[in-house]
N, C-alpha and C. Protein backbone atom coordinates (compact mmCIF):
# COMPACT_ATOMS: atom_id res chain seq x y z
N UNK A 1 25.43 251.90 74.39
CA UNK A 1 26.85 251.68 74.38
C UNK A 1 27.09 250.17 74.35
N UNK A 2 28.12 249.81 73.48
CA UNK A 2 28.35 248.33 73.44
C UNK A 2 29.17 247.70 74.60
N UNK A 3 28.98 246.27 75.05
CA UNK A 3 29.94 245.95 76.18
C UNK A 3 31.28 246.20 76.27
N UNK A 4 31.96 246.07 74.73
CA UNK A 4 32.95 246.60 74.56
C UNK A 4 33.75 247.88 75.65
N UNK A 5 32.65 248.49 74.81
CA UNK A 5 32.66 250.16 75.72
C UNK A 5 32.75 250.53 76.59
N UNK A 6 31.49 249.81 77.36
CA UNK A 6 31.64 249.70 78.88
C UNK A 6 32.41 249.21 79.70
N UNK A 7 33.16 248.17 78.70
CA UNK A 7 34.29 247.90 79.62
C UNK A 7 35.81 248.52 79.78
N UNK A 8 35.82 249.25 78.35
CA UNK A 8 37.30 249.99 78.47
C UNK A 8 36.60 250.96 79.47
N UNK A 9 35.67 251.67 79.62
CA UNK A 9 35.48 253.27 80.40
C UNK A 9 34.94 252.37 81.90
N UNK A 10 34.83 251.48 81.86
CA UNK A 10 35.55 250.97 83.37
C UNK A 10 36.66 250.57 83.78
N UNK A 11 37.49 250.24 83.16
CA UNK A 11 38.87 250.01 83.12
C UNK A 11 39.53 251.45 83.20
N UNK A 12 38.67 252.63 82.27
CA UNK A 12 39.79 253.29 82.15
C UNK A 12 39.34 254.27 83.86
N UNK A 13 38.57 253.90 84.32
CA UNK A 13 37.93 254.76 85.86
C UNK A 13 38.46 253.55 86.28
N UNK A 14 38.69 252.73 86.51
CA UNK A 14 39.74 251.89 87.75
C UNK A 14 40.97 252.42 87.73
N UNK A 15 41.40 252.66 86.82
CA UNK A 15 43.21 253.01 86.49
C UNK A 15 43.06 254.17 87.00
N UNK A 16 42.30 255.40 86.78
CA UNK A 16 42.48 256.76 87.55
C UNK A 16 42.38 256.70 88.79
N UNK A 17 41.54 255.62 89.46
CA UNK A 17 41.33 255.69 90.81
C UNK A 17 42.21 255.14 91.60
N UNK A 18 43.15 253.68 91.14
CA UNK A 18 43.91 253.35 91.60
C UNK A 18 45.44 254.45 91.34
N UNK A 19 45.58 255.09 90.46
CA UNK A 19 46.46 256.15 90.75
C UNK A 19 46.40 257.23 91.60
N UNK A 20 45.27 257.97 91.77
CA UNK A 20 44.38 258.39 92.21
C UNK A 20 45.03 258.38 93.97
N UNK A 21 44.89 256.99 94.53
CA UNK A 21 44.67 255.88 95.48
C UNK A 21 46.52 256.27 95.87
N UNK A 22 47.02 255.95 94.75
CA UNK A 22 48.65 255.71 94.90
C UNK A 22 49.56 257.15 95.49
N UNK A 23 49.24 257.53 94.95
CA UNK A 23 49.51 259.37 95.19
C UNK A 23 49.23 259.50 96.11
N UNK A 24 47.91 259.38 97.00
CA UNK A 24 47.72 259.90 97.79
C UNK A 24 48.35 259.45 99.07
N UNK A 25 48.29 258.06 99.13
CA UNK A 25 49.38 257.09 99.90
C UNK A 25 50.38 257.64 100.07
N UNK A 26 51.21 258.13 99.02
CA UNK A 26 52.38 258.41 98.87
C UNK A 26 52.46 260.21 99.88
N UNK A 27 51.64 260.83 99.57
CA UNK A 27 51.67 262.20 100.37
C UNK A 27 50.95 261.95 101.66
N UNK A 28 50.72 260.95 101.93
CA UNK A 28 49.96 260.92 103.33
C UNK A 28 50.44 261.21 104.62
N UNK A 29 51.79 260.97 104.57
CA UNK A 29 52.84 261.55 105.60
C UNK A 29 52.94 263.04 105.79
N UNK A 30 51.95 263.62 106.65
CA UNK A 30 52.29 264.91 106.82
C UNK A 30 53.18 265.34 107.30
N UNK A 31 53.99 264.82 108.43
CA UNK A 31 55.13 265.56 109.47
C UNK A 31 55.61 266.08 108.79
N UNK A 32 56.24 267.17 109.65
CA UNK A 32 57.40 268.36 109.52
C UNK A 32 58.16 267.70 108.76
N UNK A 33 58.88 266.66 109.34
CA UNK A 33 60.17 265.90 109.00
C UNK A 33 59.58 265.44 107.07
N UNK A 34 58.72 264.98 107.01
CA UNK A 34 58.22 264.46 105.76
C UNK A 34 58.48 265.23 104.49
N UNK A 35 57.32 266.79 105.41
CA UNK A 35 57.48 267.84 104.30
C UNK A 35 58.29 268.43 104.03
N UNK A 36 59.46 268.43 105.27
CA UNK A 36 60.85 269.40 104.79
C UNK A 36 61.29 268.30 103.66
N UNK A 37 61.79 267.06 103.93
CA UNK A 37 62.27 266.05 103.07
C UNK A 37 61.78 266.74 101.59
N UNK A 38 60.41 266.60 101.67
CA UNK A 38 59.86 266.53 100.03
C UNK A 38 60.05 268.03 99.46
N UNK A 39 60.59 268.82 100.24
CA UNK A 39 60.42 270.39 99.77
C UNK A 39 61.72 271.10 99.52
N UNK A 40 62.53 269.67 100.01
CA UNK A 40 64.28 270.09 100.25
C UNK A 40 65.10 270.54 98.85
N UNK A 41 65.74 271.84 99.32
CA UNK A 41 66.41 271.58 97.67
C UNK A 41 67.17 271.19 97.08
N UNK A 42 67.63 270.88 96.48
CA UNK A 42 68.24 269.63 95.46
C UNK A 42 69.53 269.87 95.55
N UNK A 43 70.01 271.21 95.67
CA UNK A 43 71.60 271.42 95.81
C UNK A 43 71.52 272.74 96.50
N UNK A 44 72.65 273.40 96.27
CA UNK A 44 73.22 274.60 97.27
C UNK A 44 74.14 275.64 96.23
N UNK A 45 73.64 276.94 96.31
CA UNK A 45 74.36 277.83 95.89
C UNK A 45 75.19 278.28 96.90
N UNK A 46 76.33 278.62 96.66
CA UNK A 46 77.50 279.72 97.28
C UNK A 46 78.10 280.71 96.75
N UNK A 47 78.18 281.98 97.39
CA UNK A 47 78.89 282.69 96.77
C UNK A 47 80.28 282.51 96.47
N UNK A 48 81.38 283.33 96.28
CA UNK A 48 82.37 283.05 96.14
C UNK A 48 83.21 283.42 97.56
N UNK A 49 84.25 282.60 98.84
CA UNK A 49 84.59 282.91 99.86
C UNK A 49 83.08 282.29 100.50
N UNK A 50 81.94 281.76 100.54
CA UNK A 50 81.21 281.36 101.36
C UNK A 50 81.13 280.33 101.91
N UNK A 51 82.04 279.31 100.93
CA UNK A 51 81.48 277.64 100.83
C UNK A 51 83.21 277.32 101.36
N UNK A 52 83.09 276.35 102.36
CA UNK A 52 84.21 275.95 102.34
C UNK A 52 85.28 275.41 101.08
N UNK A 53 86.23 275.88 101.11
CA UNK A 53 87.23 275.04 99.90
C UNK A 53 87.76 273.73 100.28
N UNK A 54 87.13 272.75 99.19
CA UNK A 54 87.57 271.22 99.22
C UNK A 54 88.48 271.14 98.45
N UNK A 55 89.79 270.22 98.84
CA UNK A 55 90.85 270.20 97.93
C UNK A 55 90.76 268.47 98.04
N UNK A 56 91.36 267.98 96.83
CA UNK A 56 91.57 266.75 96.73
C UNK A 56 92.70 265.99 97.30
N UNK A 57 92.59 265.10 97.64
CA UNK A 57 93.69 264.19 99.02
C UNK A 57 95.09 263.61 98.43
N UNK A 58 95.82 264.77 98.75
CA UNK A 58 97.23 264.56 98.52
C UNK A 58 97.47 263.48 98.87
N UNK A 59 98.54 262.63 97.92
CA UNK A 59 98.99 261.11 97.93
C UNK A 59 99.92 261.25 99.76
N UNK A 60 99.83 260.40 100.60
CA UNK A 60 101.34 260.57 101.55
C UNK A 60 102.52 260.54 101.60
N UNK A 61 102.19 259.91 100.00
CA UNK A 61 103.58 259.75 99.56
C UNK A 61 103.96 258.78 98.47
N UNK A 62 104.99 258.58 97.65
CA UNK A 62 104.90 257.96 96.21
C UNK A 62 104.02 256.55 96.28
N UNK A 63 102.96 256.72 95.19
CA UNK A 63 102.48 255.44 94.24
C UNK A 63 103.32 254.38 94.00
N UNK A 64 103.24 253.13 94.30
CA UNK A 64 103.45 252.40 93.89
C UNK A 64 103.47 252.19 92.61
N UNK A 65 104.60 251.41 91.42
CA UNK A 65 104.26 251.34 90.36
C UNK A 65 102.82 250.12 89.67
N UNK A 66 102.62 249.45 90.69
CA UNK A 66 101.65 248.90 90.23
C UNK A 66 100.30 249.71 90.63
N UNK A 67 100.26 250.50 91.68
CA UNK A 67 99.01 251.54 91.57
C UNK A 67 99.01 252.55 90.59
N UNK A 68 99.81 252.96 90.21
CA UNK A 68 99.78 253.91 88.84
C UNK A 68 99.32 253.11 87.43
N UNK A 69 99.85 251.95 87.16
CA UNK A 69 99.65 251.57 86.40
C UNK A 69 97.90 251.35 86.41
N UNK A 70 97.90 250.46 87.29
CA UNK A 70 96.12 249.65 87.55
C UNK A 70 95.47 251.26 87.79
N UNK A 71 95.73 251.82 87.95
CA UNK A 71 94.83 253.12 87.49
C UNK A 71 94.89 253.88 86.76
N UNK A 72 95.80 254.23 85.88
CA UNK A 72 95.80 255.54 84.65
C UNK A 72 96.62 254.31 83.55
N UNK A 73 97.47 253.20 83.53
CA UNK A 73 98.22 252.79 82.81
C UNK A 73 97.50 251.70 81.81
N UNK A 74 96.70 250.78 82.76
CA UNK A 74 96.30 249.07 82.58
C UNK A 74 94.99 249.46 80.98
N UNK A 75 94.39 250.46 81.35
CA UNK A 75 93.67 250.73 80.05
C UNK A 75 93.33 250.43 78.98
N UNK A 76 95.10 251.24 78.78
CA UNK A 76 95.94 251.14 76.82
C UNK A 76 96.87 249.90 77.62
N UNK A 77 97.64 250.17 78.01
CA UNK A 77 98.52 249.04 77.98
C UNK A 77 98.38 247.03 78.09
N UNK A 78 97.09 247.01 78.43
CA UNK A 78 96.50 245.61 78.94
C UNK A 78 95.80 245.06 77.54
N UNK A 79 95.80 246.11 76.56
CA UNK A 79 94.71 245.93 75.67
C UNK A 79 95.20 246.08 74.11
N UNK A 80 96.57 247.11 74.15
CA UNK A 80 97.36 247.39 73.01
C UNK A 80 97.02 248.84 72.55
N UNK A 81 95.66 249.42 72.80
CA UNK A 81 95.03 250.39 72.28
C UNK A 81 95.32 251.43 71.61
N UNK A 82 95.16 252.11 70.77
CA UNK A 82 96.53 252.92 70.09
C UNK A 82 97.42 252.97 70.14
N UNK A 83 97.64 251.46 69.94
CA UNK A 83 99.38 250.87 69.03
C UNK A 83 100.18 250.77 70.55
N UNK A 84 100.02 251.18 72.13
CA UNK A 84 100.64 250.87 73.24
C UNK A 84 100.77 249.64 73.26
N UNK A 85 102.55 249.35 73.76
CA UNK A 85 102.52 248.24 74.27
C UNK A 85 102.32 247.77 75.06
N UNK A 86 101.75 246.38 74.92
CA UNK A 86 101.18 245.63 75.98
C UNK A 86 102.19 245.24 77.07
N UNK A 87 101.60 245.49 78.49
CA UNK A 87 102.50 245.04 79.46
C UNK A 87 102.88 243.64 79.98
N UNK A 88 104.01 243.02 79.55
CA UNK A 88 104.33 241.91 79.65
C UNK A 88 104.50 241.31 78.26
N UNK A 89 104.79 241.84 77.09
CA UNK A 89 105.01 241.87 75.80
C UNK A 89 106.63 241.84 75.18
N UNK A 90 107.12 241.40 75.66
CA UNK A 90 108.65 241.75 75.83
C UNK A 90 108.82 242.07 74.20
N UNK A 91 108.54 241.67 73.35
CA UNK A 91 108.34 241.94 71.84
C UNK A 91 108.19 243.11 71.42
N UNK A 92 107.13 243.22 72.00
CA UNK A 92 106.46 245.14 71.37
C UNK A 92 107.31 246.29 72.62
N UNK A 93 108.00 245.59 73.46
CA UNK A 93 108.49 246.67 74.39
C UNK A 93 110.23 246.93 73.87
N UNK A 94 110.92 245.68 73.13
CA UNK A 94 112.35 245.63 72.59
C UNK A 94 112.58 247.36 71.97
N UNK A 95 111.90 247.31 70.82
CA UNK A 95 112.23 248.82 69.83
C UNK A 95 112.39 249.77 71.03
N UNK A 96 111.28 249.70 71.59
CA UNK A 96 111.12 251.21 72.89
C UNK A 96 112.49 251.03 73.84
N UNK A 97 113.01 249.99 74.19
CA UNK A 97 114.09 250.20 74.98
C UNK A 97 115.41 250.16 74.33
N UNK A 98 115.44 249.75 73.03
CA UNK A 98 116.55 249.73 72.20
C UNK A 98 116.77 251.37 72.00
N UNK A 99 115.80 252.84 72.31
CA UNK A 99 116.03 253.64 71.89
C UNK A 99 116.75 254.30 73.55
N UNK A 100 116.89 253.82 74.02
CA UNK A 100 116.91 253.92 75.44
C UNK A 100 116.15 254.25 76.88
N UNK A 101 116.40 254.21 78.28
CA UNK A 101 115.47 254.33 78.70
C UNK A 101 114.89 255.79 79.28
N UNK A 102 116.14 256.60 78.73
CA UNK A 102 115.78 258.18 79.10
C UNK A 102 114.53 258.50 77.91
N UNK A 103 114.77 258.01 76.73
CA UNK A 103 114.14 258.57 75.53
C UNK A 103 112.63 257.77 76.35
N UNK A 104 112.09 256.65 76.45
CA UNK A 104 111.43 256.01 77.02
C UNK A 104 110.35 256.48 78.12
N UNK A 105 111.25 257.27 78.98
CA UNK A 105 110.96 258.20 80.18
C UNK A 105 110.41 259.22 79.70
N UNK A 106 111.17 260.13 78.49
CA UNK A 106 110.80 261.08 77.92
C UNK A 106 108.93 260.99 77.39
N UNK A 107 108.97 259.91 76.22
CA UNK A 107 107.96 259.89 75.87
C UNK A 107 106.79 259.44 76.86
N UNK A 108 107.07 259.09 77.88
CA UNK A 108 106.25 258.60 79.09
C UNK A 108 105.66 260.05 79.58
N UNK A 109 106.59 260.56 79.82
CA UNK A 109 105.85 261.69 80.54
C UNK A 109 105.81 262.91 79.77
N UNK A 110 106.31 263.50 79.14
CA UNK A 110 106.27 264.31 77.49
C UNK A 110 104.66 263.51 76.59
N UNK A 111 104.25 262.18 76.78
CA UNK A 111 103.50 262.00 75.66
C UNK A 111 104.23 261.96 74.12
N UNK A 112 103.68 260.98 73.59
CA UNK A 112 104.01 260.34 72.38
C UNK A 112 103.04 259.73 71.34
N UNK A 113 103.33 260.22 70.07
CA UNK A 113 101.90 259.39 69.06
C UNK A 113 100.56 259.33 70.06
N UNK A 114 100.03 258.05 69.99
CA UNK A 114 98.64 258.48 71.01
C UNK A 114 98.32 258.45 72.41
N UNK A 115 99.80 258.23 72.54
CA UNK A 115 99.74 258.50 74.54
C UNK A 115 100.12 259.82 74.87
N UNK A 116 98.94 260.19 76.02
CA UNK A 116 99.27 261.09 76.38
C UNK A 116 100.01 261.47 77.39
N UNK A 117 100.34 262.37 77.47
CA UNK A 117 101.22 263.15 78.35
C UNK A 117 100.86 262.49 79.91
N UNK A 118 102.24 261.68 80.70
CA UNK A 118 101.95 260.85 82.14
C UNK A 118 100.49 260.05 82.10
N UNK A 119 100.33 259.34 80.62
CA UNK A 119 99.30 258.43 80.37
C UNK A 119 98.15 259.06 81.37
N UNK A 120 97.83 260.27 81.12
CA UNK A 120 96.62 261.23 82.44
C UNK A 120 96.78 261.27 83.70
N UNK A 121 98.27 260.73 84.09
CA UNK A 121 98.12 260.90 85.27
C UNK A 121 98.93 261.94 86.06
N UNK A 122 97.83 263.34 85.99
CA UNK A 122 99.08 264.87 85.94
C UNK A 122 99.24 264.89 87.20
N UNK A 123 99.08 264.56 88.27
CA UNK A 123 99.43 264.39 89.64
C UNK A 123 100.45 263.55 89.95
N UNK A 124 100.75 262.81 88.42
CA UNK A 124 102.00 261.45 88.85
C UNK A 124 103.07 262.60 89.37
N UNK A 125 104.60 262.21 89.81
CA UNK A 125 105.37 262.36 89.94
C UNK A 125 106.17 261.28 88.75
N UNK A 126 107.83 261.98 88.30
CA UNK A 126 108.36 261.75 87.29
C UNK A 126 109.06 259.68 87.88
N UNK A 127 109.12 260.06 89.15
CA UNK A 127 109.79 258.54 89.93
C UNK A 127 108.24 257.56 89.65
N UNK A 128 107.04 258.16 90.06
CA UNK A 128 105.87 257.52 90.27
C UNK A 128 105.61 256.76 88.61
N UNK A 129 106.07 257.87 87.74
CA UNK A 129 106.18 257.20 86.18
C UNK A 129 107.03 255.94 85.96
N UNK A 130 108.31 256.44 86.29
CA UNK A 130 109.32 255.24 86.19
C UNK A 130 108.91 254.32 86.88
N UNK A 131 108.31 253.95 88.04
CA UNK A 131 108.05 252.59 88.97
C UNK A 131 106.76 252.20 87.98
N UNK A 132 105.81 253.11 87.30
CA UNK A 132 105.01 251.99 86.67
C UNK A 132 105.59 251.61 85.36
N UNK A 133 106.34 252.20 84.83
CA UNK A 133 107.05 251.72 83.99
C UNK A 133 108.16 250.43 84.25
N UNK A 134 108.29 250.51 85.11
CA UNK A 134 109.27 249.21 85.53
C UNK A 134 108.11 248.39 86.26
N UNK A 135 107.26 248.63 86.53
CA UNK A 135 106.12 247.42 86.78
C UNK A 135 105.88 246.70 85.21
N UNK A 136 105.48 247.71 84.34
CA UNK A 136 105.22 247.02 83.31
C UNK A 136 105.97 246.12 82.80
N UNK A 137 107.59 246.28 82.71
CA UNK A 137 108.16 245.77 82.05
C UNK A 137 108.70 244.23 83.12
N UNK A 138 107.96 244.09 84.14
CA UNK A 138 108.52 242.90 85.01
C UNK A 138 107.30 242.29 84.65
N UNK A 139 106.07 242.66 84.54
CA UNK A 139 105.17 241.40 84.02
C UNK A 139 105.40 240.45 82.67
């Protein structure tokens, strides 16, 4: 066998042994506590009525219009993104209020061209719309 040789098929018996080596390190922890850990299962079935029901955390009370916005609004509106106007744009916002601000309201929460319906935010309330809408239009 050439030195060559001998040296990959020692290289390649160091690499098994040091894995070998690594593994075993790694399971060397016998305790209870160890093996439940490593044997634990990954999630939980429930039947139906078994598992407690989690509901998601009702607001205490109306959003601020700048929290509605900085979370379902700032998106499209910060950016222009399908044709929305930008907030603080007094330009691209004129046409939209020249049609008035019920029609305005309407398409806010109705959805319009590529906004959708309470810009995703189906938990808004119709006041929680209008305050980010009047946030927008004060920047």
């Amino acid at each position: 066998m050439s030195a060559k040789g001998i040296f990959l098929r020692r290289l390649a018996v160091s690499a098994v042994t040091a894995l070998s080596l690594v593994s075993a390190v790694h399971a060397a922890d016998m305790s209870e506590e160890a093996i439940a850990e490593r044997i634990a299962p990954v999630g939980s079935v429930y039947l139906e009525g078994e598992a407690p029901v989690e509901t998601a955390a009702v607001p205490s009370g109306p959003r601020a219009g700048d929290a509605v916005y900085n979370t379902y609004c700032m998106a499209c509106h910060s950016t222009g993104a399908a044709g929305a106007p930008k907030a603080g744009d007094a330009a691209a916002w004129e046409p939209r209020l020249a049609q008035g601000k019920d029609t305005l309201l309407s398409h806010a929460i109705n959805g319009f061209n590529g906004m959708p319906a309470k810009g995703t935010c189906m938990d808004c309330s119709d006041d929680e719309i209008v305050a980010a809408i009047d946030h927008m239009l004060s920047l």
